[in-house]
N, C-alpha and C. Protein backbone atom coordinates (compact mmCIF):
# COMPACT_ATOMS: atom_id res chain seq x y z
N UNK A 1 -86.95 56.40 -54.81
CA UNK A 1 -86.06 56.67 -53.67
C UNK A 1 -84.68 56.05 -53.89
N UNK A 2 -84.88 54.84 -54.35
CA UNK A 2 -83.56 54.20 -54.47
C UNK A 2 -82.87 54.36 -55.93
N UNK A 3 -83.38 55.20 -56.40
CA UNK A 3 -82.93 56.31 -57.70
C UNK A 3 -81.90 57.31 -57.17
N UNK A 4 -83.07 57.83 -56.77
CA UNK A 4 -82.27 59.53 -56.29
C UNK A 4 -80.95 58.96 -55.22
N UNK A 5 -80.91 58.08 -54.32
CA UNK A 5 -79.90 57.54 -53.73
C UNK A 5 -78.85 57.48 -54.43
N UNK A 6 -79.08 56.53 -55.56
CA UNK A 6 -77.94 56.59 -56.42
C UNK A 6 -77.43 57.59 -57.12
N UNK A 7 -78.04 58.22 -57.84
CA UNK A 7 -78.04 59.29 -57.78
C UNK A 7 -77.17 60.54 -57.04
N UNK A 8 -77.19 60.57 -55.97
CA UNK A 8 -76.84 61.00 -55.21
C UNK A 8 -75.39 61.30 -54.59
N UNK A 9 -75.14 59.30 -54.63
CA UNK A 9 -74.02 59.15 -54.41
C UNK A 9 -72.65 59.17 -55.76
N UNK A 10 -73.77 58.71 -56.73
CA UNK A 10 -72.73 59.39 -58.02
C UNK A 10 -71.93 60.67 -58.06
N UNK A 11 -73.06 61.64 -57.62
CA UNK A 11 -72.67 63.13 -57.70
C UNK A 11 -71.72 63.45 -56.59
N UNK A 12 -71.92 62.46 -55.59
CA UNK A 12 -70.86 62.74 -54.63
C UNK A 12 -69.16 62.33 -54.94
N UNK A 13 -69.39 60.94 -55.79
CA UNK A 13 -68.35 60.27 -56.08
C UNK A 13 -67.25 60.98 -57.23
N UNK A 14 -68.17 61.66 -57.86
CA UNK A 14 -67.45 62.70 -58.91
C UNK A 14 -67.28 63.98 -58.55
N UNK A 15 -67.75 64.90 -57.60
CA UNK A 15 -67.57 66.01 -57.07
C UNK A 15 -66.47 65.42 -56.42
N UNK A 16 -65.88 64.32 -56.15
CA UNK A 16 -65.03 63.85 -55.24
C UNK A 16 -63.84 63.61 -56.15
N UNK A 17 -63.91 62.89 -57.07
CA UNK A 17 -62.96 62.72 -57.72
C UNK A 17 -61.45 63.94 -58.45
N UNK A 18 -62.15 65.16 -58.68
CA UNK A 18 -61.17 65.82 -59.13
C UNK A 18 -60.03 66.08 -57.45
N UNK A 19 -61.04 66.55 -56.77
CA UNK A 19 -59.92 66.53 -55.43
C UNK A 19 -58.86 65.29 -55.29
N UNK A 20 -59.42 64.65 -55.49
CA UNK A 20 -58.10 63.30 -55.38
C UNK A 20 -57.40 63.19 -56.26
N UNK A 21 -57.65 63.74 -57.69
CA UNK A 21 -56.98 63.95 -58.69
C UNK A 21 -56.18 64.35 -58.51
N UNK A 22 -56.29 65.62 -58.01
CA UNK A 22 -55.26 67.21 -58.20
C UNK A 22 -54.23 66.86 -56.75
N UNK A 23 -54.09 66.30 -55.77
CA UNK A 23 -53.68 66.19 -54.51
C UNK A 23 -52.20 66.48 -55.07
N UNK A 24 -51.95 67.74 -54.20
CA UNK A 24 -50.17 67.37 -54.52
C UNK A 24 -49.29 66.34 -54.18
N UNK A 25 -48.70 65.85 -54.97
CA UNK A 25 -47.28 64.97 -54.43
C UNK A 25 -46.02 65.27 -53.84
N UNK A 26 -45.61 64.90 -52.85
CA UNK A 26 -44.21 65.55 -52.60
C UNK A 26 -43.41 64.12 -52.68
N UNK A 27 -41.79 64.64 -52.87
CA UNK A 27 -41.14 65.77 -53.01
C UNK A 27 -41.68 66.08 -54.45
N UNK A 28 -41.51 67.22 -55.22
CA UNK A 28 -41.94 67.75 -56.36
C UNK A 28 -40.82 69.02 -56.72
N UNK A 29 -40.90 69.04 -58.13
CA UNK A 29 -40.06 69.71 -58.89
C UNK A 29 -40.83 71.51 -59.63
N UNK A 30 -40.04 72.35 -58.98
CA UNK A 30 -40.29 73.53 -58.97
C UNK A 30 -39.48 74.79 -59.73
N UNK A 31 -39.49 75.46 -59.94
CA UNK A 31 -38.47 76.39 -60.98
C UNK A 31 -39.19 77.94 -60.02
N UNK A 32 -37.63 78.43 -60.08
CA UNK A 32 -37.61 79.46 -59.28
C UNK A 32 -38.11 81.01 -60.38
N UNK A 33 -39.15 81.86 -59.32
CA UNK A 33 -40.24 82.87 -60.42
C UNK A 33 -40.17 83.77 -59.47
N UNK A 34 -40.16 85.15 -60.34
CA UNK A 34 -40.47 86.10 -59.40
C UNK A 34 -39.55 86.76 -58.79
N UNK A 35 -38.26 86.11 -58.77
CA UNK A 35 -36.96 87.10 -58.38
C UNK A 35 -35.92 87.82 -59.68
N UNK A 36 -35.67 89.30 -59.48
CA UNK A 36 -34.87 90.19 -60.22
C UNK A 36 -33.88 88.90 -60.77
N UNK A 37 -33.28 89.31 -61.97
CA UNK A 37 -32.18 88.43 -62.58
C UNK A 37 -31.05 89.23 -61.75
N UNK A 38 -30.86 90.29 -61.19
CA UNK A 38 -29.36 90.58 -60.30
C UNK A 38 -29.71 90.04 -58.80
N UNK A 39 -30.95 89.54 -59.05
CA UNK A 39 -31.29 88.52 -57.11
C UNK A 39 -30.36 87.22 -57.52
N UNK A 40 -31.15 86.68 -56.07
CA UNK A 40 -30.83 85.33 -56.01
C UNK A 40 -31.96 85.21 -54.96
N UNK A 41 -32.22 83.36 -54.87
CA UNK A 41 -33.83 83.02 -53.73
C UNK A 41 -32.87 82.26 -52.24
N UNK A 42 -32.93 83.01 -51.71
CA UNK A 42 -31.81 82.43 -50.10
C UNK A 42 -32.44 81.06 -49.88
N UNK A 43 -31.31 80.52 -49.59
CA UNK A 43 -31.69 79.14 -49.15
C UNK A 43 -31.60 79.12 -47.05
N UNK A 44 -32.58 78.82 -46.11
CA UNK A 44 -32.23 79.25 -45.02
C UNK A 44 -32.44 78.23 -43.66
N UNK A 45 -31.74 78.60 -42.76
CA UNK A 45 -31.82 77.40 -42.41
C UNK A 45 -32.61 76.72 -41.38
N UNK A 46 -33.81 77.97 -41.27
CA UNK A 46 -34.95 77.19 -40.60
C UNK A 46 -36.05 78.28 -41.56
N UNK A 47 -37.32 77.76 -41.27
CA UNK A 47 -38.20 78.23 -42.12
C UNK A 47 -38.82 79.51 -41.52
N UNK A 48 -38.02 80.46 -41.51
CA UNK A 48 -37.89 82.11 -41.09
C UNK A 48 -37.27 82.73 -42.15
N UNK A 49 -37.66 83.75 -42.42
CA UNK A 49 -37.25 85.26 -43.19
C UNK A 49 -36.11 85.35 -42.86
N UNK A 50 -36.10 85.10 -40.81
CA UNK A 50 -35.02 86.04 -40.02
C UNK A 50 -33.73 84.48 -40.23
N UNK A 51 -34.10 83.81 -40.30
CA UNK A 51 -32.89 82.50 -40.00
C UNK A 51 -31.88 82.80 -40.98
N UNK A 52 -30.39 82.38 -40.32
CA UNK A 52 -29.34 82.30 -41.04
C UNK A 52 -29.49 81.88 -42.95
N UNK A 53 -28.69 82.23 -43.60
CA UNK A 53 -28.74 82.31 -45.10
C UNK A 53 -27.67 81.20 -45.36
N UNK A 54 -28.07 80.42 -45.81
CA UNK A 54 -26.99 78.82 -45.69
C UNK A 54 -27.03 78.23 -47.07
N UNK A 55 -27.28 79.12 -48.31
CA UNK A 55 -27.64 79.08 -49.53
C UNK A 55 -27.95 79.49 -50.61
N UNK A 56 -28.13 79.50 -51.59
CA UNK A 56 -28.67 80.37 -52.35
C UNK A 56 -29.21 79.99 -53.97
N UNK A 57 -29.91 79.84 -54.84
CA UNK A 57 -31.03 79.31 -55.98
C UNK A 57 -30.68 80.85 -56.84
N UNK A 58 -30.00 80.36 -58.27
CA UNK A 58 -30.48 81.43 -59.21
C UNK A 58 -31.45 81.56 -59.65
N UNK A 59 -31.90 82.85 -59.72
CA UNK A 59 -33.21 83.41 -60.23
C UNK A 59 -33.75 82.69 -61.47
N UNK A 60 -33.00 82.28 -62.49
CA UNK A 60 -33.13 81.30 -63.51
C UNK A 60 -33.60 79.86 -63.10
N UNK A 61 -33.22 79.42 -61.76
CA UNK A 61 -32.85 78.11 -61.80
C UNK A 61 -34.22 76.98 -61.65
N UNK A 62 -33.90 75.98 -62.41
CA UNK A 62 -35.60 75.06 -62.77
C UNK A 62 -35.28 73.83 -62.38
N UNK A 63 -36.26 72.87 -61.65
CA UNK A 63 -36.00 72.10 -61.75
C UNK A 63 -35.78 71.44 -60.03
N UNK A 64 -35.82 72.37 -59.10
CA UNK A 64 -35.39 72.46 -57.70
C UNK A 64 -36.40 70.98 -56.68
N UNK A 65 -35.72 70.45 -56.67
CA UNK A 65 -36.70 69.81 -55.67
C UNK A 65 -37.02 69.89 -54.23
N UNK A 66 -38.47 70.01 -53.60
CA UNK A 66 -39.04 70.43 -53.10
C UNK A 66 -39.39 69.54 -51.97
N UNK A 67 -39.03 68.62 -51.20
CA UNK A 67 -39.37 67.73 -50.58
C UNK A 67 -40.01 67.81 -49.55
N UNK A 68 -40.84 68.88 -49.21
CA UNK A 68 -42.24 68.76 -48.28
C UNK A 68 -42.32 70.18 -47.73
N UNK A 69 -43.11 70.84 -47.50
CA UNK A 69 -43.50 72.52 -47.22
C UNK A 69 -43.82 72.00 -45.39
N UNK A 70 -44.14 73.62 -44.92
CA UNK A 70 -44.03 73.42 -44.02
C UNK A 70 -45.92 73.22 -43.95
N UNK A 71 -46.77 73.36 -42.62
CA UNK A 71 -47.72 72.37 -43.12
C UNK A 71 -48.80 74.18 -43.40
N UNK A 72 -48.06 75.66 -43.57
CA UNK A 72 -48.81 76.34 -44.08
C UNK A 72 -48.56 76.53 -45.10
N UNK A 73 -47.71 75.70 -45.66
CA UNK A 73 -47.01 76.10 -47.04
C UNK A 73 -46.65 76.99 -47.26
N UNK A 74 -45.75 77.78 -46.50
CA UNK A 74 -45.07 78.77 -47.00
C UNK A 74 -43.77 78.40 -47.71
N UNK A 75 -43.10 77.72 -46.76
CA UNK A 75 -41.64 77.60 -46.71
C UNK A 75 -41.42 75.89 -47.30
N UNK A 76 -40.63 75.51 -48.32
CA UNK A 76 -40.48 74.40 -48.49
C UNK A 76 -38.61 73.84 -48.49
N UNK A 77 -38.59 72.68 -47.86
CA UNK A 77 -37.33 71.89 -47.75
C UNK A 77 -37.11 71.30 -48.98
N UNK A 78 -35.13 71.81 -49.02
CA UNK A 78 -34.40 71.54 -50.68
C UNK A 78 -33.23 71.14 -49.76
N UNK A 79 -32.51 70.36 -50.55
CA UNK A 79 -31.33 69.76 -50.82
C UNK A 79 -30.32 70.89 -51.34
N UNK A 80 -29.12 71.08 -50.07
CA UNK A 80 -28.59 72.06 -51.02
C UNK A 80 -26.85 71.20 -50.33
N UNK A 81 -25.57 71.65 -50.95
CA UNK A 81 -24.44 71.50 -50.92
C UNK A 81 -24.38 71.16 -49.44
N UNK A 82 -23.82 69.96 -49.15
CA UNK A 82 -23.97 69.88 -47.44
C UNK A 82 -24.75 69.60 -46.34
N UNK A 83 -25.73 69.88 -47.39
CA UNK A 83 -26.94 69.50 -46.01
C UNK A 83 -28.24 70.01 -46.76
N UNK A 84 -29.27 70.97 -45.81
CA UNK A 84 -30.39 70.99 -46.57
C UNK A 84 -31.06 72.76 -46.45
N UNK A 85 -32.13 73.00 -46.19
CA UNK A 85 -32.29 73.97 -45.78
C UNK A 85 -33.67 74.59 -46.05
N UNK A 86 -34.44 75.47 -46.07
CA UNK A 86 -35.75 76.23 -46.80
C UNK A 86 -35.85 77.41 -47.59
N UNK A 87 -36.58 77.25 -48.54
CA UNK A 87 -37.02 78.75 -49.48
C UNK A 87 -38.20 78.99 -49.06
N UNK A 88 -38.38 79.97 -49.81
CA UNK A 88 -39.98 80.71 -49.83
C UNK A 88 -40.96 80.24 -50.60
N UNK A 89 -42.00 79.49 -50.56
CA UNK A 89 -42.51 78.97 -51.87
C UNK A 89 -43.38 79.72 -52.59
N UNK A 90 -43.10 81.31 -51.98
CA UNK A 90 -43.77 82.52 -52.96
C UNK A 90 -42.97 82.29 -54.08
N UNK A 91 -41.63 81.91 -53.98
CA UNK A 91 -40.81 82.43 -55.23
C UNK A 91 -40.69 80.89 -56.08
N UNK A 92 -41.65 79.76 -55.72
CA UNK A 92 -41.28 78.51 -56.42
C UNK A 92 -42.75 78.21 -57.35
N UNK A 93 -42.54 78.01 -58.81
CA UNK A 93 -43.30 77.25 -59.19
C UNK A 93 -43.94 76.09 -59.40
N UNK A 94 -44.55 75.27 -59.04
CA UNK A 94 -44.77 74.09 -58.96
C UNK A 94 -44.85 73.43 -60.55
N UNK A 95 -44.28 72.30 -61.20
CA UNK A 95 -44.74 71.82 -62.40
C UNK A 95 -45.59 71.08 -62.40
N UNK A 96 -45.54 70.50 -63.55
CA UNK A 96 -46.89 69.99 -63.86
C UNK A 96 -46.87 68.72 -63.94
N UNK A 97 -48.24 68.01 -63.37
CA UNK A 97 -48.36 66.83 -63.53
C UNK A 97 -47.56 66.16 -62.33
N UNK A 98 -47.61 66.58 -61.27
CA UNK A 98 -46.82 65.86 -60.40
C UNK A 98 -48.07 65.80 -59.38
N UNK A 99 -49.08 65.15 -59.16
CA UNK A 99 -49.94 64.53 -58.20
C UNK A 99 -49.95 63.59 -57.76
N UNK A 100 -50.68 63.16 -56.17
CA UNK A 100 -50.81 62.16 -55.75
C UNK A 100 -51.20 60.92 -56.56
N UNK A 101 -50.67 60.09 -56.89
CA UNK A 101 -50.83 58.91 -57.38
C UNK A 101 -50.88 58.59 -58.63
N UNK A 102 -49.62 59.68 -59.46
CA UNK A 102 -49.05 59.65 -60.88
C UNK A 102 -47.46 58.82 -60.20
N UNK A 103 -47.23 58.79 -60.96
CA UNK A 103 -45.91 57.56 -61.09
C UNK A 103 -44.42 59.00 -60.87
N UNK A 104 -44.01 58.35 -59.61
CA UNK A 104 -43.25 59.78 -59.40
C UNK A 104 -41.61 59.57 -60.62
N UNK A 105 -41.42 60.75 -61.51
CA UNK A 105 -40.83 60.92 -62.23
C UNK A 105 -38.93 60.89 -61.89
N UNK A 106 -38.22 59.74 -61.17
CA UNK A 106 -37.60 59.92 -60.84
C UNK A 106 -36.26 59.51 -61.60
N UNK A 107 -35.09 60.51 -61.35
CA UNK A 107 -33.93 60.79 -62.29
C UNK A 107 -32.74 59.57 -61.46
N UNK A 108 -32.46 59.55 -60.31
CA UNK A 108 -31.51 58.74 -60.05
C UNK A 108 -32.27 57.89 -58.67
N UNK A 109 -31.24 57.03 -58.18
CA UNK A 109 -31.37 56.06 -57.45
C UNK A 109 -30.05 55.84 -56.92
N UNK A 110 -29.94 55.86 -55.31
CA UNK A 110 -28.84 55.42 -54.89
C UNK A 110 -28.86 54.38 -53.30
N UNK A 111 -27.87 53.59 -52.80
CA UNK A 111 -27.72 53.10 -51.89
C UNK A 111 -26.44 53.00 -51.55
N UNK A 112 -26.52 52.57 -50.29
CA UNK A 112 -24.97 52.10 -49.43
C UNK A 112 -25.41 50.60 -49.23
N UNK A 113 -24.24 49.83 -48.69
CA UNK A 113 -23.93 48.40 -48.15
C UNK A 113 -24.62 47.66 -48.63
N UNK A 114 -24.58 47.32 -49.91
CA UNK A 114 -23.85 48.03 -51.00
C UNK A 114 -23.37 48.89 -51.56
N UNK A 115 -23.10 49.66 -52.33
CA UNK A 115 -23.20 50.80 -53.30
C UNK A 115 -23.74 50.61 -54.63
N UNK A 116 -24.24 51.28 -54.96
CA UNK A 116 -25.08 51.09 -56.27
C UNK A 116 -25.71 52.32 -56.52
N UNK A 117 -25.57 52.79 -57.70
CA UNK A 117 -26.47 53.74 -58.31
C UNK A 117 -27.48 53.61 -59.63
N UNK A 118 -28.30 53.99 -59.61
CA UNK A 118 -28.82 53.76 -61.08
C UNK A 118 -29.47 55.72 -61.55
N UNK A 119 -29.46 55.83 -62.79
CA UNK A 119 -30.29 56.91 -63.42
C UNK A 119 -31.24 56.32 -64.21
N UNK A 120 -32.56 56.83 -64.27
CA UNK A 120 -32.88 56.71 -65.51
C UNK A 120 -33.68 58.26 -66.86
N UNK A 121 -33.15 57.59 -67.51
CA UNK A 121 -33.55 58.41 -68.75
C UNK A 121 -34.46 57.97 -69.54
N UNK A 122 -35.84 58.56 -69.25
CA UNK A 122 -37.63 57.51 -69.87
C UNK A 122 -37.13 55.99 -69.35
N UNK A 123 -36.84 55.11 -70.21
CA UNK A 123 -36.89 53.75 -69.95
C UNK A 123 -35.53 53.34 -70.26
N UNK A 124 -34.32 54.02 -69.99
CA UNK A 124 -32.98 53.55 -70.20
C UNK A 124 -32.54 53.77 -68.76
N UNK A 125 -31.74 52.95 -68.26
CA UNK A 125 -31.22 52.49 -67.03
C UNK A 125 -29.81 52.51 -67.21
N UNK A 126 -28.96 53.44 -66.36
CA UNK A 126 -27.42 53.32 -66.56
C UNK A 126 -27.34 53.06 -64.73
N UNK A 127 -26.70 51.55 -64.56
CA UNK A 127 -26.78 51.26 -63.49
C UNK A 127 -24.80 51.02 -63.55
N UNK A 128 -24.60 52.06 -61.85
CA UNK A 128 -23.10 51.50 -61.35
C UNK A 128 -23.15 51.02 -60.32
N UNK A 129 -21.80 50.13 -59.69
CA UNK A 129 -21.51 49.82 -58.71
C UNK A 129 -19.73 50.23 -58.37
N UNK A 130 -19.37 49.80 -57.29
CA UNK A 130 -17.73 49.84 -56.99
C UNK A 130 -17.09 49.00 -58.40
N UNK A 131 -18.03 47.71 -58.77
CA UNK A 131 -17.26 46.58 -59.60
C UNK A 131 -17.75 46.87 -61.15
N UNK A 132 -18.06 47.66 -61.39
CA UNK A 132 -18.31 48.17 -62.94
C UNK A 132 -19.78 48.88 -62.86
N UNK A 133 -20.45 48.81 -64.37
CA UNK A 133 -21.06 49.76 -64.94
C UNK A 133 -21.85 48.34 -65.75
N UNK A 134 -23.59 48.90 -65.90
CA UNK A 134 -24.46 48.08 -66.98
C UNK A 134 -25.24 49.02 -67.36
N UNK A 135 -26.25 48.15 -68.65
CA UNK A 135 -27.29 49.06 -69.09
C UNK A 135 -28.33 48.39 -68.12
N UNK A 136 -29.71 49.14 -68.28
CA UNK A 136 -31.10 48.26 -67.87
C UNK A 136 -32.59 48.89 -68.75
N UNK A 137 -33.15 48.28 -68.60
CA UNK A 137 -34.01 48.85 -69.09
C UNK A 137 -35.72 48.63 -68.22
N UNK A 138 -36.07 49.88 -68.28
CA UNK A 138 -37.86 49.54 -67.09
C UNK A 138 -38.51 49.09 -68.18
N UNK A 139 -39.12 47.81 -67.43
CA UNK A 139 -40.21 47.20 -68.24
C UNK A 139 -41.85 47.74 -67.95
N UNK A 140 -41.62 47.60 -66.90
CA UNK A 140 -43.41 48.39 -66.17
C UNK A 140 -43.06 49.67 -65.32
N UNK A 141 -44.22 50.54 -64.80
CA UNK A 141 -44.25 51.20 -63.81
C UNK A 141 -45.83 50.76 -63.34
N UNK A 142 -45.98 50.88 -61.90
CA UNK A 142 -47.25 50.30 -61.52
C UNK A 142 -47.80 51.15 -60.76
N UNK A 143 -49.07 51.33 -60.54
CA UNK A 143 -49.68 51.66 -59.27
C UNK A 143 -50.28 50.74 -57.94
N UNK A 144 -49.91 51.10 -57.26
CA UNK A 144 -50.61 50.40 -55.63
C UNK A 144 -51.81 50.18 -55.52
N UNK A 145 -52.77 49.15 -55.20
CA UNK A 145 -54.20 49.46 -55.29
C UNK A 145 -54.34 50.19 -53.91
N UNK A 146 -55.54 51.03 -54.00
CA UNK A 146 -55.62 51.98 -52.86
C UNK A 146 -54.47 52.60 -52.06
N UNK A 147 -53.01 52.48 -52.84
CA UNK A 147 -52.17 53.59 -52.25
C UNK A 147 -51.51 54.37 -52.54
N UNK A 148 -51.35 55.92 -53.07
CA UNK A 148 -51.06 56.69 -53.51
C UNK A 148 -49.51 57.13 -53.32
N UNK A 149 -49.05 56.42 -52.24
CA UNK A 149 -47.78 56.73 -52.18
C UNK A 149 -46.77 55.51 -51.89
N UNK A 150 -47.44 54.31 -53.06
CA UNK A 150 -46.38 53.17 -53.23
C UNK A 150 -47.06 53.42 -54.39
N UNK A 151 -45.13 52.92 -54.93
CA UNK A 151 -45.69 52.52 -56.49
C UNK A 151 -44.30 50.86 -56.98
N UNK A 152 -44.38 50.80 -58.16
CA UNK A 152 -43.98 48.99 -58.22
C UNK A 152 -43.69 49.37 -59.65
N UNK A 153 -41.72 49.42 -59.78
CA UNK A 153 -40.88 49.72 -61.13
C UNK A 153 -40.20 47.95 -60.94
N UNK A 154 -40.62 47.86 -62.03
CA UNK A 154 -40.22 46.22 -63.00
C UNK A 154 -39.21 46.82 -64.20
N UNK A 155 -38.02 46.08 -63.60
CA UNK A 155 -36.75 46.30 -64.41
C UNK A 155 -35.68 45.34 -65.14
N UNK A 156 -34.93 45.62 -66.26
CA UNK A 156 -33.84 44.54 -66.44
C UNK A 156 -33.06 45.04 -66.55
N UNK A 157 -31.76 44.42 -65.01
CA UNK A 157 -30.64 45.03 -65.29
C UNK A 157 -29.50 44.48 -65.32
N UNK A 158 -28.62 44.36 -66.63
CA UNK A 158 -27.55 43.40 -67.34
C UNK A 158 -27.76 41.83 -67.23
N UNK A 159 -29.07 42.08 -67.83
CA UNK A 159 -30.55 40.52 -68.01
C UNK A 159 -30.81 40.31 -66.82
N UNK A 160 -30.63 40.88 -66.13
CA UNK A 160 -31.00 40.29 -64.29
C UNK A 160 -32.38 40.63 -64.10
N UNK A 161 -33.20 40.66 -63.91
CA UNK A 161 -34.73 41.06 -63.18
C UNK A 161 -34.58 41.97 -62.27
N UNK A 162 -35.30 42.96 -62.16
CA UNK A 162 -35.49 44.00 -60.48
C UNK A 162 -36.86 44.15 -60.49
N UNK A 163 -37.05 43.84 -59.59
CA UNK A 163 -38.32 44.32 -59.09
C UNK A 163 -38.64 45.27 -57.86
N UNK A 164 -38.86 46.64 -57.91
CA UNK A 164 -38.90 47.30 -56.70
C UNK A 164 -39.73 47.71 -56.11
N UNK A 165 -40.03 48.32 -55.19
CA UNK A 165 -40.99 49.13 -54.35
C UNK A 165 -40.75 50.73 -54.11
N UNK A 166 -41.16 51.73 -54.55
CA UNK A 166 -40.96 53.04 -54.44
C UNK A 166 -42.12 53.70 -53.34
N UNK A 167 -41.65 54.28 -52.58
CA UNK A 167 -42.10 54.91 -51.96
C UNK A 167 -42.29 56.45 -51.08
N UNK A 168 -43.17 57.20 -51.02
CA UNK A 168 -42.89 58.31 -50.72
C UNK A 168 -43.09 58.40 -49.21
N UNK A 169 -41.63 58.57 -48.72
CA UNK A 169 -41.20 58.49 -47.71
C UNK A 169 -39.73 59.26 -47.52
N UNK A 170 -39.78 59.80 -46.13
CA UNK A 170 -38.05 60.12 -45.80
C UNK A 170 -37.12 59.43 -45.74
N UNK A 171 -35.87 59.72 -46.31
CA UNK A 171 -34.56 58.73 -47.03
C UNK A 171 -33.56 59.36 -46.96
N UNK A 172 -32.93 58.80 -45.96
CA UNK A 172 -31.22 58.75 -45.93
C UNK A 172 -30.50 58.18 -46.50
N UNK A 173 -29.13 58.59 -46.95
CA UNK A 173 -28.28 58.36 -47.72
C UNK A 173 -27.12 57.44 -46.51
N UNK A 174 -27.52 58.06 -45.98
CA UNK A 174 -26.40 57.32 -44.50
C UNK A 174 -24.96 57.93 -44.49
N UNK A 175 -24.82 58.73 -45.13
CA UNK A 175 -23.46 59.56 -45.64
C UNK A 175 -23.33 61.06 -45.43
N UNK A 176 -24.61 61.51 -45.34
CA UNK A 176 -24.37 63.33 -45.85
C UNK A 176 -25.79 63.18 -44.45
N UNK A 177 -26.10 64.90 -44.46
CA UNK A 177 -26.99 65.58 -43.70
C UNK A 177 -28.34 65.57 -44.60
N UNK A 178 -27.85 65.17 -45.73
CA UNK A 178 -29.56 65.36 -46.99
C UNK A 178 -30.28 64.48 -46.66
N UNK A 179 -31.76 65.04 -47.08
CA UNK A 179 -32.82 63.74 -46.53
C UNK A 179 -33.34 63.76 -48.74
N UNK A 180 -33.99 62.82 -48.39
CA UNK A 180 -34.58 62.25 -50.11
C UNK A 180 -36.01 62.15 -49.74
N UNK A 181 -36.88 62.40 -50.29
CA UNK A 181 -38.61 61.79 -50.76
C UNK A 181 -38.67 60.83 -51.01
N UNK A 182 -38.21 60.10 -51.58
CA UNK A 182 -38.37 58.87 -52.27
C UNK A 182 -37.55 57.72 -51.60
N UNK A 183 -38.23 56.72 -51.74
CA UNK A 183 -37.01 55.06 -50.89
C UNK A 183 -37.66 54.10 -51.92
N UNK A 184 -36.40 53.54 -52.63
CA UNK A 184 -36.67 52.29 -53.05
C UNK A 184 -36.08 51.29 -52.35
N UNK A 185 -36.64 50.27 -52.55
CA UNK A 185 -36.71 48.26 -52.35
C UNK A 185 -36.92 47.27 -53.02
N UNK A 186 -35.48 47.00 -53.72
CA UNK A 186 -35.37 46.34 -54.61
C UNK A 186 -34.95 44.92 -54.28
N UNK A 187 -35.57 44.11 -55.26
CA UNK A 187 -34.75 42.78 -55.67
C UNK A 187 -33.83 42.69 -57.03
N UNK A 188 -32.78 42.62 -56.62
CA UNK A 188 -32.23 42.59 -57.88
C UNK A 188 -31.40 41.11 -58.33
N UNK A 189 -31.80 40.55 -59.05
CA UNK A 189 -31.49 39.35 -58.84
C UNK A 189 -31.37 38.30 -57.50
N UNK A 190 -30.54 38.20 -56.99
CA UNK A 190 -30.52 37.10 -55.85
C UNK A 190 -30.28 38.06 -54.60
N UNK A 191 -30.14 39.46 -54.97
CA UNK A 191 -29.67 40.52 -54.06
C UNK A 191 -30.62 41.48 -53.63
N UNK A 192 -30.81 41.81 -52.19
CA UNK A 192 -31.77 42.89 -51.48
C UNK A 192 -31.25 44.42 -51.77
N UNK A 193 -31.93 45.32 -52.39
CA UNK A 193 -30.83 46.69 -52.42
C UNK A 193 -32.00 47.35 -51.45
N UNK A 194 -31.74 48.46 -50.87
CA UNK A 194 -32.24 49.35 -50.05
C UNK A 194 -31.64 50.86 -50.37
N UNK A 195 -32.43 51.85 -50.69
CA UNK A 195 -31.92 53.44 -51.17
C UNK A 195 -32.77 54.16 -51.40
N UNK A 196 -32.16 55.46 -51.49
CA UNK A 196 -33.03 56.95 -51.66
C UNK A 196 -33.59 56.98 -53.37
N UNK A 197 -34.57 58.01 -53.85
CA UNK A 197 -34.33 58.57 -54.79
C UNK A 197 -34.75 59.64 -55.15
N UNK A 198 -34.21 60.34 -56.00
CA UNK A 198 -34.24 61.43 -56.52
C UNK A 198 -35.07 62.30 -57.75
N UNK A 199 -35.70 63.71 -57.77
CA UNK A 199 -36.49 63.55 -59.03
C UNK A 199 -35.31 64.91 -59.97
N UNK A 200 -34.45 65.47 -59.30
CA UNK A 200 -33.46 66.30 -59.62
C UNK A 200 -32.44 65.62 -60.97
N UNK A 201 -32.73 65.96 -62.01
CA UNK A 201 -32.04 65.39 -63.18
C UNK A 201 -30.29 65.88 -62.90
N UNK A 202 -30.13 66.99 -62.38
CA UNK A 202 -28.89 67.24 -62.00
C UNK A 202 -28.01 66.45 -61.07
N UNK A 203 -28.84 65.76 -60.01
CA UNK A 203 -28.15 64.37 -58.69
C UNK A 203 -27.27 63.35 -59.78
């Protein structure tokens, strides 16, 4: 009895496991499929067919970030010139490897009061401010125990230490109408930073 129990619960624990595997992550990076090369994919400004056209995605264009569907998934919220808006996510491909509780792949980093930006490229760090420009470099990326949407980037930037907190969450810039997926919380040396980030290699 106390076989088959175990037993039991194994088979449950692994019939279980690929689902938690595969969980999508948002925001996530998508490449536009399925529209004529003389189209274009409207960007609009509520998640209707019929809503105003406040945008527009070349048929070519890869790479789009996707920062949360609506909850039938049709329609998903992008960052566009000005503000923000929705596509169709008939016409978006999803890439790969972007699941719940993979290390979200992100291209820049920004804040106010301070100002500060950072990119990174794999493990190279080009960090600015108002008062110049450094290199950095990520030492770790971490996972959260039991939380899929914190994660913990260990950095050096112009020999200083950072240690941050990433999180998937809504993020203002405090400047524009755009919202971000991502919020980091950093220590950076003797200094608190607070900011959005980005998985758009183009930001």
């Amino acid at each position: 009895m106390v076989r088959r129990a175990l037993s039991l619960i194994l088979l449950s624990l692994a019939a279980g496991a690929p689902v938690q595997a595969t969980q999508d992550a948002w925001p996530a990076l998508h490449d536009v499929a399925g529209v004529a090369a003389d189209d274009v994919l409207n960007i609009r400004r509520a998640p209707d067919a019929r809503s105003d056209i406040v945008g527009r995605l070349a048929p070519d264009r890869r790479g789009v970030e996707v920062l949360r569907t609506t909850p039938d998934e049709r329609w998903g919220l992008v960052n566009r010139d000005g503000g923000m808006g929705w596509v169709s996510m008939r016409y978006l491909d999803r890439g790969p490897g972007q699941w719940a509780g993979a290390f979200p792949e992100i291209r820049a980093c920004f804040g106010t009061e301070p100002f500060w930006s950072l990119r990174l490229d794999g493990d190279v760090i080009e960090w600015s401010t108002p008062e110049g420009a450094a290199d950095g470099t990520v030492i770790a990326r971490l996972g959260a125990t039991a939380r899929r949407d914190r994660h913990g980037l260990v950095a050096t930037i112009d020999r200083m230490p950072m240690t941050g907190i990433l999180s998937a969450r809504a993020c203002s810039d405090g400047m524009s109408d755009a919202e971000w997926g991502l919020a980091l919380d950093a220590v950076l040396g003797a200094e608190v930073l607070s900011g959005c980030c980005t998985l758009d290699p183009a930001r």
